[in-house]
PDB file of N, CA and C in Angstrom:
ATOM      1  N   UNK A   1     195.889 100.682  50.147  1.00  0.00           N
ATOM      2  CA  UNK A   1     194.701 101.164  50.817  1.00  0.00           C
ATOM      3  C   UNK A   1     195.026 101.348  52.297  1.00  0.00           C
ATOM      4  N   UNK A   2     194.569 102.257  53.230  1.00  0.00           N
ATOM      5  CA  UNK A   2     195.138 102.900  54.287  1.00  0.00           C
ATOM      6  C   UNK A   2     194.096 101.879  54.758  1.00  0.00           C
ATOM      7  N   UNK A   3     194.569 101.237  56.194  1.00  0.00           N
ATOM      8  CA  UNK A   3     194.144 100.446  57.173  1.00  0.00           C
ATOM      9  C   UNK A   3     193.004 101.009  57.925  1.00  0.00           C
ATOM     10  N   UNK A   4     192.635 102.284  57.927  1.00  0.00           N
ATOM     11  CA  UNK A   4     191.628 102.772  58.693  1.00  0.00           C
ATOM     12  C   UNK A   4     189.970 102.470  57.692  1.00  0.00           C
ATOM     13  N   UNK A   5     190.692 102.513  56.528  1.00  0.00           N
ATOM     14  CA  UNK A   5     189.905 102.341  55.378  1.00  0.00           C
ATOM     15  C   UNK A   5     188.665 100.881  54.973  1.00  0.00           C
ATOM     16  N   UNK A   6     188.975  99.298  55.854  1.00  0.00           N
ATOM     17  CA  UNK A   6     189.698  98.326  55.596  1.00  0.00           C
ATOM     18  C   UNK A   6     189.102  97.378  56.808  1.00  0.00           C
ATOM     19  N   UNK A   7     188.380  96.197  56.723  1.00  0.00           N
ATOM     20  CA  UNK A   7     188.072  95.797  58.302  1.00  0.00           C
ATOM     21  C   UNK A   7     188.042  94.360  57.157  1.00  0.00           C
ATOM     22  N   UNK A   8     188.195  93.141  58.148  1.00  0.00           N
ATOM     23  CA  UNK A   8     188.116  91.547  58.176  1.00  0.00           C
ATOM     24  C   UNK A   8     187.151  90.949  59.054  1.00  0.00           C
ATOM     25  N   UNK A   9     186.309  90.492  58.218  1.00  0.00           N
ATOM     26  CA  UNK A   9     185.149  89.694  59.138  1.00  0.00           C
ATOM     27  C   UNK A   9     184.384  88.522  58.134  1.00  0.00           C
ATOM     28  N   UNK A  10     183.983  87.884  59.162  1.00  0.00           N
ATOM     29  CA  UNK A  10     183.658  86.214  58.612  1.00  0.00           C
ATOM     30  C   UNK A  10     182.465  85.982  58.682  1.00  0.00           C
ATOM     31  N   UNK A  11     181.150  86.709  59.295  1.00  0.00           N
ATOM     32  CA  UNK A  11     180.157  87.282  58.998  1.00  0.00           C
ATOM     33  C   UNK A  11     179.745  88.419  59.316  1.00  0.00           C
ATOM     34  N   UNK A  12     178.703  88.401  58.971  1.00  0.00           N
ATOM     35  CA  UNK A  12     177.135  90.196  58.980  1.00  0.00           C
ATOM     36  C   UNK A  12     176.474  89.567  59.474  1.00  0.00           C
ATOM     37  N   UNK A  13     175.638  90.132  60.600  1.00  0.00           N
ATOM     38  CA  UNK A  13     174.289  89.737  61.120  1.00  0.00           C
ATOM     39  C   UNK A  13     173.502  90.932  60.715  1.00  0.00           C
ATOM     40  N   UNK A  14     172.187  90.469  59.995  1.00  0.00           N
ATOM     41  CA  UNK A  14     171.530  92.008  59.975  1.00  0.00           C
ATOM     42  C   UNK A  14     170.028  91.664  60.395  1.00  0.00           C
ATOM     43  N   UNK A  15     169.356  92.867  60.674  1.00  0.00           N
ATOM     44  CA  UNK A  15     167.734  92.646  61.461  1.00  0.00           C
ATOM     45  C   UNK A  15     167.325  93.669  61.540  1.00  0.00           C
ATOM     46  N   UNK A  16     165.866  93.446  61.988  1.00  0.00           N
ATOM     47  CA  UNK A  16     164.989  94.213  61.828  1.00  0.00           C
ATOM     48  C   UNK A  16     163.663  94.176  62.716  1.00  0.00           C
ATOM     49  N   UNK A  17     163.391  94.995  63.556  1.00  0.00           N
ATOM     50  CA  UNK A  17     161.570  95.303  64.264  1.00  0.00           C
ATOM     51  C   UNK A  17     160.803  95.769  63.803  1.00  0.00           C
ATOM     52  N   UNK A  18     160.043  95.710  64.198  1.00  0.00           N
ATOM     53  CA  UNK A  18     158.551  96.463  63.929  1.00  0.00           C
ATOM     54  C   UNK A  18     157.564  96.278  64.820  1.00  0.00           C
ATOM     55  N   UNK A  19     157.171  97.361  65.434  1.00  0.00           N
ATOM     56  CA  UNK A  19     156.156  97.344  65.992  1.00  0.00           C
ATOM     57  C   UNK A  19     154.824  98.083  65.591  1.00  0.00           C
ATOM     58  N   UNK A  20     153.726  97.118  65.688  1.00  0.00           N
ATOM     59  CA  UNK A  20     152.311  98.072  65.068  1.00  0.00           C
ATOM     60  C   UNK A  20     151.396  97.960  66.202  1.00  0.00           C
ATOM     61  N   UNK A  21     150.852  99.291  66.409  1.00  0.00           N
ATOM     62  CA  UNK A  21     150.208  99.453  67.493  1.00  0.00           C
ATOM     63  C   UNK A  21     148.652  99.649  66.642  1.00  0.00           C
ATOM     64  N   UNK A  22     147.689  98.754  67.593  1.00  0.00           N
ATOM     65  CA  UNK A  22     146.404  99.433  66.742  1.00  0.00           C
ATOM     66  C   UNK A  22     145.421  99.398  68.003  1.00  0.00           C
ATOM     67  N   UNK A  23     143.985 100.047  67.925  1.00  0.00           N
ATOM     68  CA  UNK A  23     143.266 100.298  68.479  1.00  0.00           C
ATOM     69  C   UNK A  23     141.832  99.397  67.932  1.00  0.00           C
ATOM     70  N   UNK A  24     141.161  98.517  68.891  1.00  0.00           N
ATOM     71  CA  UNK A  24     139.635  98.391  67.902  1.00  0.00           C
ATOM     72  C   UNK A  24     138.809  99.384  69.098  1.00  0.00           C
ATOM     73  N   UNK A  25     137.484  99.478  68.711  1.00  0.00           N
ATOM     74  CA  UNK A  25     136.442 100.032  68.883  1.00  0.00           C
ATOM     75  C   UNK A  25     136.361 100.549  70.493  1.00  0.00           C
ATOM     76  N   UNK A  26     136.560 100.030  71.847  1.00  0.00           N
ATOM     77  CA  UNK A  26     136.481 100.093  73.110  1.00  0.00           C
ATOM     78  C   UNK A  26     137.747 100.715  73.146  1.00  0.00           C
ATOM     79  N   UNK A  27     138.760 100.973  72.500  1.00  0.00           N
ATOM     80  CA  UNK A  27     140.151 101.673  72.652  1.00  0.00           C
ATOM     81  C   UNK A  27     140.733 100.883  73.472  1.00  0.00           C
ATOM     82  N   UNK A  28     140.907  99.818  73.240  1.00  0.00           N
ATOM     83  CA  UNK A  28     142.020  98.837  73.893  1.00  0.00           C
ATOM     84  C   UNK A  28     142.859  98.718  72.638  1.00  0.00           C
ATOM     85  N   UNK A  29     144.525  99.052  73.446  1.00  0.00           N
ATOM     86  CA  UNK A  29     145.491  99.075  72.456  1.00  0.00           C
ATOM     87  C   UNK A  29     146.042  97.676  72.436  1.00  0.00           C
ATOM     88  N   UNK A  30     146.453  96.605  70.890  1.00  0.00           N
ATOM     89  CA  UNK A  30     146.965  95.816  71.207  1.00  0.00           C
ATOM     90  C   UNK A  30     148.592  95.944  69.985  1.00  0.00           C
ATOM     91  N   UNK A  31     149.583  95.337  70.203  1.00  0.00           N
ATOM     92  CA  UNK A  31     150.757  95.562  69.685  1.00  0.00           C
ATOM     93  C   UNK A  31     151.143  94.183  68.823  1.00  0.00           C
ATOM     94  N   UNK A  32     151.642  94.638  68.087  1.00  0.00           N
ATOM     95  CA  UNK A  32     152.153  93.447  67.264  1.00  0.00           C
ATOM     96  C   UNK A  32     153.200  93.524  66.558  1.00  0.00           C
ATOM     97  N   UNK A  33     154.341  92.727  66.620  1.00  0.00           N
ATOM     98  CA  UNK A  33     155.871  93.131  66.630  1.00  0.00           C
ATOM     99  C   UNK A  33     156.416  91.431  65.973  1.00  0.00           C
ATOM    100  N   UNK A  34     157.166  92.915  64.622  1.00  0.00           N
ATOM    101  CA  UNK A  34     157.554  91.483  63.729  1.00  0.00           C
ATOM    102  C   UNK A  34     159.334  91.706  64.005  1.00  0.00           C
ATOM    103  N   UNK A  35     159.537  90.588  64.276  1.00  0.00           N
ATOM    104  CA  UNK A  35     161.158  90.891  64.749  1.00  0.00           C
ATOM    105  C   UNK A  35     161.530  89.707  63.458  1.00  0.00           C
ATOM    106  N   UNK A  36     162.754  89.864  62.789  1.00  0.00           N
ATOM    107  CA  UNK A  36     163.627  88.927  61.836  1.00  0.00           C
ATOM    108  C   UNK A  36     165.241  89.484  61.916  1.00  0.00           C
ATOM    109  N   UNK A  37     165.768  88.367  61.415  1.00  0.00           N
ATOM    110  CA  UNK A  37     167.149  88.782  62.218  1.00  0.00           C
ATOM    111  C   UNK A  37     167.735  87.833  61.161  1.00  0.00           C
ATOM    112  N   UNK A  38     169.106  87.963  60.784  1.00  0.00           N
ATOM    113  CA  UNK A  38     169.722  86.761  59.932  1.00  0.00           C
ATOM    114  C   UNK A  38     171.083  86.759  60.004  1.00  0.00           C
ATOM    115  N   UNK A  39     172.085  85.606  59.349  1.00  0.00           N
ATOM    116  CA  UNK A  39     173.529  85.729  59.385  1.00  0.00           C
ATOM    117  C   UNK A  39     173.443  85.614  57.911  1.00  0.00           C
ATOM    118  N   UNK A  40     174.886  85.982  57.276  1.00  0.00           N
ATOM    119  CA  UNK A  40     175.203  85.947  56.185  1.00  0.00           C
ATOM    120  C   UNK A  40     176.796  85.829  56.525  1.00  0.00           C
ATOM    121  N   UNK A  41     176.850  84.406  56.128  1.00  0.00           N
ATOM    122  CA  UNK A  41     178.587  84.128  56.281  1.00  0.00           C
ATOM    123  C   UNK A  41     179.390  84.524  55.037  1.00  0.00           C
ATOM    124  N   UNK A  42     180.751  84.561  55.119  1.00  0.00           N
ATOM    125  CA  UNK A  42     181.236  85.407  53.665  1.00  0.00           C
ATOM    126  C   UNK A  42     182.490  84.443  53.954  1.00  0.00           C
ATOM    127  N   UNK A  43     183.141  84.676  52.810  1.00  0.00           N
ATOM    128  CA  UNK A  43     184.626  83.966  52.748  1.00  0.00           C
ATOM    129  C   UNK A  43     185.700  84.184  53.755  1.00  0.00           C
ATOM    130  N   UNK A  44     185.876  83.031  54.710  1.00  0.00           N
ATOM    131  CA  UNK A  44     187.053  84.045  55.556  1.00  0.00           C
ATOM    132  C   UNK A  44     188.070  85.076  55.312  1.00  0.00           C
ATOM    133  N   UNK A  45     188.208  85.700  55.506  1.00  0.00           N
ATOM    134  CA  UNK A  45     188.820  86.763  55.590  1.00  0.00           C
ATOM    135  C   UNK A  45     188.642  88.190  54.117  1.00  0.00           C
ATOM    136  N   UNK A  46     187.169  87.620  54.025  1.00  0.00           N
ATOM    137  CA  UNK A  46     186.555  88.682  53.119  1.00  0.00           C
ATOM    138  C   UNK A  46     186.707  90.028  53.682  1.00  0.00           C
ATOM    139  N   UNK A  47     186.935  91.023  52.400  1.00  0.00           N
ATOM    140  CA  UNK A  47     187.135  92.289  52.611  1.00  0.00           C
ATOM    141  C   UNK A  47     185.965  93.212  52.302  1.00  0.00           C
ATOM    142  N   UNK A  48     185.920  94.239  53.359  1.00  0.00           N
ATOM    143  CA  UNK A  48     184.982  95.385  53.159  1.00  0.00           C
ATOM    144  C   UNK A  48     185.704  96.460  52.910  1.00  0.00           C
ATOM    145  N   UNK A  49     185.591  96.705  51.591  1.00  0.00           N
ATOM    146  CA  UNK A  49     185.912  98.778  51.487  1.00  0.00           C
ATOM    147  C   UNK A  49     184.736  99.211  50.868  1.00  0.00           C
ATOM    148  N   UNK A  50     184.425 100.406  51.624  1.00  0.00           N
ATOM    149  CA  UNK A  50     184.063 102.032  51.014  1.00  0.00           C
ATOM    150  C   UNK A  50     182.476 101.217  50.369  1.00  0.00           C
ATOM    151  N   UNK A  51     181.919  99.808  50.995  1.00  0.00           N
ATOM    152  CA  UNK A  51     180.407  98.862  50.715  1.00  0.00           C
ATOM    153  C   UNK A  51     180.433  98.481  49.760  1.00  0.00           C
ATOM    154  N   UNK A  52     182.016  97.534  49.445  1.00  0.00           N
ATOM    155  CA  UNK A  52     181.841  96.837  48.518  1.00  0.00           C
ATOM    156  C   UNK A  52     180.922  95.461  48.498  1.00  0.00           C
ATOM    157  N   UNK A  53     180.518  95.226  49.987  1.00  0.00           N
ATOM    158  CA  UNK A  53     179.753  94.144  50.321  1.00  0.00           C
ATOM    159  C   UNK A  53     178.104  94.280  49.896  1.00  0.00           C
ATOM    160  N   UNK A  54     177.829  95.320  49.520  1.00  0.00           N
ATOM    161  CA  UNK A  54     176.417  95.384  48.842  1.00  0.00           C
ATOM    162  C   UNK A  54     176.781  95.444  47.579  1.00  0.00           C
ATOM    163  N   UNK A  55     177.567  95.114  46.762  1.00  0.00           N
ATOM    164  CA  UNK A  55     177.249  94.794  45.125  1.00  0.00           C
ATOM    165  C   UNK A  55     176.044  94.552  44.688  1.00  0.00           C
ATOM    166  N   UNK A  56     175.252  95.203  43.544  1.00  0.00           N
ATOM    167  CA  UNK A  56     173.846  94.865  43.420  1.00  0.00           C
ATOM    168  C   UNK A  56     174.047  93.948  42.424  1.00  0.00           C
ATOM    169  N   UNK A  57     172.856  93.311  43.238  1.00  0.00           N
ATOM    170  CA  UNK A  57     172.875  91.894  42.845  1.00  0.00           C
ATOM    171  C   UNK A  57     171.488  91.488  42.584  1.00  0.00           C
ATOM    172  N   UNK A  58     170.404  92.625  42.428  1.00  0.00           N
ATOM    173  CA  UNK A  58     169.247  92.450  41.684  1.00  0.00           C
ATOM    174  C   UNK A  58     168.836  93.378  41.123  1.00  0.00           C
ATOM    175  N   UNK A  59     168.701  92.803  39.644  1.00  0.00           N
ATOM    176  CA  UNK A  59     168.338  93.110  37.833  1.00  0.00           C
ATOM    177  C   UNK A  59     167.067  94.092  37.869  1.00  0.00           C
ATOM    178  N   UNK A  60     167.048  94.424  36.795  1.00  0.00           N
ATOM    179  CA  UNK A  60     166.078  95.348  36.395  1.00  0.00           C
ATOM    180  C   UNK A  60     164.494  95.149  36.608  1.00  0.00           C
ATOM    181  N   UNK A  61     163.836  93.411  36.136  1.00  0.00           N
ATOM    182  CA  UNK A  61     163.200  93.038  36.303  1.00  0.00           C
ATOM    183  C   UNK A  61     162.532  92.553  37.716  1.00  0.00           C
ATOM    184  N   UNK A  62     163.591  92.081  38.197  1.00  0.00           N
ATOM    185  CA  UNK A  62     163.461  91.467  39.631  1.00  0.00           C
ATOM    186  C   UNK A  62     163.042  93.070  40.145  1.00  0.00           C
ATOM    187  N   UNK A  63     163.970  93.793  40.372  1.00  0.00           N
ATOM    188  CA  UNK A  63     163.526  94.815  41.123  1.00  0.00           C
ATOM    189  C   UNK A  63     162.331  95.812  40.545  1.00  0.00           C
ATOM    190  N   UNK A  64     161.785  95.795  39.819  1.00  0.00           N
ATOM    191  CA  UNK A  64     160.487  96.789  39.206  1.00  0.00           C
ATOM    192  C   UNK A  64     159.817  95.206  39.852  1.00  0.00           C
ATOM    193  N   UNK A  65     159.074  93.682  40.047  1.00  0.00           N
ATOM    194  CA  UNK A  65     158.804  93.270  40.628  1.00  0.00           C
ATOM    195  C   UNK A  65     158.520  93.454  42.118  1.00  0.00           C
ATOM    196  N   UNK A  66     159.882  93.618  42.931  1.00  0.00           N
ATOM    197  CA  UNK A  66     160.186  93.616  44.178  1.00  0.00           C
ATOM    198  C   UNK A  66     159.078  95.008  44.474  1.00  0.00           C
ATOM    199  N   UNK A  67     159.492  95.840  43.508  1.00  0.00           N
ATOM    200  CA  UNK A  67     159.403  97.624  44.106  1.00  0.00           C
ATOM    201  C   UNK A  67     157.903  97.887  44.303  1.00  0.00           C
ATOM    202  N   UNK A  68     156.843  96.664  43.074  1.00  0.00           N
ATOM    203  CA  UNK A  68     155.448  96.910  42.833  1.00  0.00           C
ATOM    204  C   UNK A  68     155.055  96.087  44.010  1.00  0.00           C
ATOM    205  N   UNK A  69     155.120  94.570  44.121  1.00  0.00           N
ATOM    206  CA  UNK A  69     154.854  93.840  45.441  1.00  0.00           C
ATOM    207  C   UNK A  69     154.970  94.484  46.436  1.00  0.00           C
ATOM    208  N   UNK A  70     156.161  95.146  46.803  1.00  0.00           N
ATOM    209  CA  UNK A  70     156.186  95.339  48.315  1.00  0.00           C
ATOM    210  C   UNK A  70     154.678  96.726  48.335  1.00  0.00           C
ATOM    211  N   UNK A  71     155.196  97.815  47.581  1.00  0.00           N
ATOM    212  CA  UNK A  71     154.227  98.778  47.652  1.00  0.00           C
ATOM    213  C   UNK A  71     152.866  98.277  47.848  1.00  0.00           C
ATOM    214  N   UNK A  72     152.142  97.296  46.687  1.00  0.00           N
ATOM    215  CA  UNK A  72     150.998  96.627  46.813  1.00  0.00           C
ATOM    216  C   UNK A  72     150.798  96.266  48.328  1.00  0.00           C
ATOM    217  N   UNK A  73     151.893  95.089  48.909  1.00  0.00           N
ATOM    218  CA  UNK A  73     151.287  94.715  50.445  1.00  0.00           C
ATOM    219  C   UNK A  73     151.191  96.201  51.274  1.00  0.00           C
ATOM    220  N   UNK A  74     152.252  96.889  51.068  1.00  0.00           N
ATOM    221  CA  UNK A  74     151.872  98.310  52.160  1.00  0.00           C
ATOM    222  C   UNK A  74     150.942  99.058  51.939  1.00  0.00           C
ATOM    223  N   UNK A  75     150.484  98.983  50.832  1.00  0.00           N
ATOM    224  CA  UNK A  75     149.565  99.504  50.519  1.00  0.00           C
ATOM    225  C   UNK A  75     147.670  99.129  50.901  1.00  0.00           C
ATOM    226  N   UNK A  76     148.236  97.474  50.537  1.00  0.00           N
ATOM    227  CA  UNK A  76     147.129  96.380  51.431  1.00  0.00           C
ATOM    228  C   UNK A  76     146.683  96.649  53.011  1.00  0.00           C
ATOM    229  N   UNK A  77     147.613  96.748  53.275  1.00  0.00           N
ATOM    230  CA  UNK A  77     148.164  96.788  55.025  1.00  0.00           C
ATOM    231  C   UNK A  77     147.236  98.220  55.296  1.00  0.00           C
ATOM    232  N   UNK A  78     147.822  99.613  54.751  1.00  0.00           N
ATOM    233  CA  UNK A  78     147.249 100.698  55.326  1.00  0.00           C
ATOM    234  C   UNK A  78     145.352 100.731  55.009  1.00  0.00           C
ATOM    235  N   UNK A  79     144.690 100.155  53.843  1.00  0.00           N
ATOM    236  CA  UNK A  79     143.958  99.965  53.683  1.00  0.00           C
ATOM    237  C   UNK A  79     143.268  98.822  54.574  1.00  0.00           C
ATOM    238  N   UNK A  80     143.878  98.469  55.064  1.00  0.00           N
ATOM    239  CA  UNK A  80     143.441  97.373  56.143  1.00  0.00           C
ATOM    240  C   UNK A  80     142.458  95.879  55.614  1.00  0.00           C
ATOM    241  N   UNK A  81     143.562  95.824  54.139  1.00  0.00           N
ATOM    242  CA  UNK A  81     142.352  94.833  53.867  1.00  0.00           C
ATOM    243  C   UNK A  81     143.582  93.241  54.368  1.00  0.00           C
ATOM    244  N   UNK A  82     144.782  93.655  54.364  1.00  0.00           N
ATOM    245  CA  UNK A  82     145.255  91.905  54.990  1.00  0.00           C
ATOM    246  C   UNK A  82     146.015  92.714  56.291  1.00  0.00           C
ATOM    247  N   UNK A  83     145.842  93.402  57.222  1.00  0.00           N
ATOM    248  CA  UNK A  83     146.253  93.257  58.396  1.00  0.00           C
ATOM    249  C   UNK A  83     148.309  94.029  58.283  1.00  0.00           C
ATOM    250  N   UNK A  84     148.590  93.912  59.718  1.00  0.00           N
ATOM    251  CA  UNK A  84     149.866  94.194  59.849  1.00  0.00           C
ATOM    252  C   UNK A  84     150.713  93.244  58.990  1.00  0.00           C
ATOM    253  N   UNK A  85     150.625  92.324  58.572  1.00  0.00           N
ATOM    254  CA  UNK A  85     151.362  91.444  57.337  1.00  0.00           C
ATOM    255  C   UNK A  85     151.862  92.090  56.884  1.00  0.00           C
ATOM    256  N   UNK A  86     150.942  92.909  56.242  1.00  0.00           N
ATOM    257  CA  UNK A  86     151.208  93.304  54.988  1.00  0.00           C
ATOM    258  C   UNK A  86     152.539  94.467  54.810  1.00  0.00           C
ATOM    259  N   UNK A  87     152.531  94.997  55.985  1.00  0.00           N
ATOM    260  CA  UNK A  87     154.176  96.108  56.215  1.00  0.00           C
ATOM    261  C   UNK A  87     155.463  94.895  56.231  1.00  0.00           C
ATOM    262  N   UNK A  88     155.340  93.511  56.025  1.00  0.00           N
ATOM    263  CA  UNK A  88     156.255  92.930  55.760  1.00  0.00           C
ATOM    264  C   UNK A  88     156.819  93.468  54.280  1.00  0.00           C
ATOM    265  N   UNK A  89     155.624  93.941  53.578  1.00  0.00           N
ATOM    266  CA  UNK A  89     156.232  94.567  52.143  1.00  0.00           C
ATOM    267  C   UNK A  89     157.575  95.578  52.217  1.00  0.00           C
ATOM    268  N   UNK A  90     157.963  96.322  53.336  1.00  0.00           N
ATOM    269  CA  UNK A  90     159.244  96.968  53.237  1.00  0.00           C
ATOM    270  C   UNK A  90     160.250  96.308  52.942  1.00  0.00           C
ATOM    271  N   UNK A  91     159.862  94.850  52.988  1.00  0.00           N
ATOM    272  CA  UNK A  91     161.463  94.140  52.259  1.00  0.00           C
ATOM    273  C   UNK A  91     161.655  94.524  50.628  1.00  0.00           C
ATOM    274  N   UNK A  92     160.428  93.846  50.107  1.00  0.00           N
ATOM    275  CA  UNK A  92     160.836  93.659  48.767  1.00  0.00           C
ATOM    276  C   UNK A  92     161.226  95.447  48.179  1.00  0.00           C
ATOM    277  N   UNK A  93     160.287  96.314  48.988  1.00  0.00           N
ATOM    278  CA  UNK A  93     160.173  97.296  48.673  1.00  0.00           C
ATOM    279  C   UNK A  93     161.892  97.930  48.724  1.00  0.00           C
ATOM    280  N   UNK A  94     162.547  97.818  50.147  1.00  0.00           N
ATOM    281  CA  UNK A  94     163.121  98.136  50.282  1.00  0.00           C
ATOM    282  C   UNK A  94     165.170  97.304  49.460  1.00  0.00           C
ATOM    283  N   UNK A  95     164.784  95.914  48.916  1.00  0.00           N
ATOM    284  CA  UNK A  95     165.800  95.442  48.209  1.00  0.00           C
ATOM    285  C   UNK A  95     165.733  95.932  47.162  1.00  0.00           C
ATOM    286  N   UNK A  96     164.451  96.054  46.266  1.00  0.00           N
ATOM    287  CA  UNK A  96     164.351  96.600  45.310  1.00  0.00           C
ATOM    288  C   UNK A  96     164.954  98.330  44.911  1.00  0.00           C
ATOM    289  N   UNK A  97     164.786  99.155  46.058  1.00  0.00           N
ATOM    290  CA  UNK A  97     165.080 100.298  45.816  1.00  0.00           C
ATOM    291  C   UNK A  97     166.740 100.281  45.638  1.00  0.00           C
ATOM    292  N   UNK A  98     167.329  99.757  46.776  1.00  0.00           N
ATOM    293  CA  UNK A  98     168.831  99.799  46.625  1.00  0.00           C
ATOM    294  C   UNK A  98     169.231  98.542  45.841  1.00  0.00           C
ATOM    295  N   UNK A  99     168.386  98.036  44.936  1.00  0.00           N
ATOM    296  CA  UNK A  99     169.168  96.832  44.324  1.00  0.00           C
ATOM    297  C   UNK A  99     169.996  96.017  44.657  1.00  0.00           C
ATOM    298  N   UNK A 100     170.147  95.436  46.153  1.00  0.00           N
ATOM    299  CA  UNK A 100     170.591  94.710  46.902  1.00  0.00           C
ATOM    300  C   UNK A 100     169.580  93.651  47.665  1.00  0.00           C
ATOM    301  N   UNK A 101     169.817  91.961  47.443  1.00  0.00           N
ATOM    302  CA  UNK A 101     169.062  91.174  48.400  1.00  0.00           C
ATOM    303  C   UNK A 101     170.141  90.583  49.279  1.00  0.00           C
ATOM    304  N   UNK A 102     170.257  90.455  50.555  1.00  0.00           N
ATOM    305  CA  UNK A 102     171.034  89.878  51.040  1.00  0.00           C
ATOM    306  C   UNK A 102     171.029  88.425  51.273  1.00  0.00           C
ATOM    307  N   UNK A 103     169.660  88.022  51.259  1.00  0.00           N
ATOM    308  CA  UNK A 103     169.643  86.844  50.979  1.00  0.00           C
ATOM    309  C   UNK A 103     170.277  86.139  49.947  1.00  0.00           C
ATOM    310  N   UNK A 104     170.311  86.571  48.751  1.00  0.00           N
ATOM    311  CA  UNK A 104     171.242  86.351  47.477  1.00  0.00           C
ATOM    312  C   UNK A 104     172.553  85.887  48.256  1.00  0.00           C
ATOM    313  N   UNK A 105     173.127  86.521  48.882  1.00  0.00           N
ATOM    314  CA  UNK A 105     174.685  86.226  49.019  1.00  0.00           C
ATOM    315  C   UNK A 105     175.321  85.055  49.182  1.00  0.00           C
ATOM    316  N   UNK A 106     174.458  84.098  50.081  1.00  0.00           N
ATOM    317  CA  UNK A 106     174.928  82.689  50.444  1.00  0.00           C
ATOM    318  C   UNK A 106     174.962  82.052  49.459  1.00  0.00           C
ATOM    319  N   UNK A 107     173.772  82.471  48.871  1.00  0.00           N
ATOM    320  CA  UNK A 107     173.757  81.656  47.181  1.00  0.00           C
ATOM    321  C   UNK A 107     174.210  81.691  46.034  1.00  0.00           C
ATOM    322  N   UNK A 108     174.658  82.842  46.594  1.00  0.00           N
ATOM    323  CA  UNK A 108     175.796  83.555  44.778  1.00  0.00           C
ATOM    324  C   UNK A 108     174.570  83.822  44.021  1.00  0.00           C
ATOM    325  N   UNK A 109     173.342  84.020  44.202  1.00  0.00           N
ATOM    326  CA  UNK A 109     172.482  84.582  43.369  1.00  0.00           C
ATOM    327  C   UNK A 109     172.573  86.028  42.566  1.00  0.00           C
ATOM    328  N   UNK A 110     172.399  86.291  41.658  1.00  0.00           N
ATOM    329  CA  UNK A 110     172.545  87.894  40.809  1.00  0.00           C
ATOM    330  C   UNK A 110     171.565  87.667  39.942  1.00  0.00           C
ATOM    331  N   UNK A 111     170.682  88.577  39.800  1.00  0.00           N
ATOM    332  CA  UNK A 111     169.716  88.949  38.709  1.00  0.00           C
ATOM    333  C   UNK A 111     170.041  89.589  37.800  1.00  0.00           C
ATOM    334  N   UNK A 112     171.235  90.533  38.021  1.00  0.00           N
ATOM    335  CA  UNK A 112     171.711  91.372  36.944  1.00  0.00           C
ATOM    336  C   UNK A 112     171.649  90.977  35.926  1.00  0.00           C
ATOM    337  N   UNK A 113     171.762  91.575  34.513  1.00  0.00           N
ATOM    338  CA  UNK A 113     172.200  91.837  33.204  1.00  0.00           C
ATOM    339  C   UNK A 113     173.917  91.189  33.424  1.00  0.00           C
ATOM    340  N   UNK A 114     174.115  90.836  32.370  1.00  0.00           N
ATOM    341  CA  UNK A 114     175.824  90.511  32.217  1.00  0.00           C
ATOM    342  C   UNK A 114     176.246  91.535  31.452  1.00  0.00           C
ATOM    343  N   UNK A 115     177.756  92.499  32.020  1.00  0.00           N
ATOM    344  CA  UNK A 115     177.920  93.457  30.757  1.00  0.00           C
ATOM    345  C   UNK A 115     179.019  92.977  30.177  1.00  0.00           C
ATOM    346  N   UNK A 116     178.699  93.544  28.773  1.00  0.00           N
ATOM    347  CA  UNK A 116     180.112  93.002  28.074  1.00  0.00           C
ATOM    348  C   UNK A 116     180.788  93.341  27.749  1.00  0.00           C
TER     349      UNK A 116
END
């Protein structure tokens, strides 16, 4: 495998903002900003090629779960019946679509099917 191809690292930090801007009645704007941020340590001198580091690692079930929850809270949220919370739903929404949790990783967690 060509070296350009090819990187060594001992963790991922990954994160995320959000900011929601809303208005009540007198048009005073107020903001509300969900910041999360995380590490995910890996085996020293674990290898990345071509994203082998997102292996999906959540199942069929889990993710038709993930994909309905998250939609439900965003869906909650724009309807305004639980507030900016509820756009926290782009997680599940969003592990579910690419069948990847990163949280899983520390834990060796997989939902998958086993193939045989």
């Amino acid at each position: 495998m060509p070296a350009s191809q090819r990187c060594r690292i001992n963790s991922l930090q990954m994160g995320f903002a959000l900011d929601f801007y809303r208005h009540d009645q007198t048009g005073k704007a107020s903001v509300t900003r969900i910041k999360q941020t995380w590490e995910v340590s890996l085996q020293p001198g674990s290898l990345i090629h071509e994203g082998t580091i997102m292996k999906t690692n959540v199942g069929s079930i889990d993710r038709i779960v993930r994909i309905v929850a998250g939609a439900a809270l965003i869906a909650a949220s724009l309807l305004d019946l639980i507030g900016p919370w509820g756009w926290i739903g782009v997680i599940p929404l969003a592990t579910g679509i690419f069948r990847f949790c990163p949280v899983y990783l520390p834990f060796g967690f997989n939902t998958c099917s086993v193939k045989k």
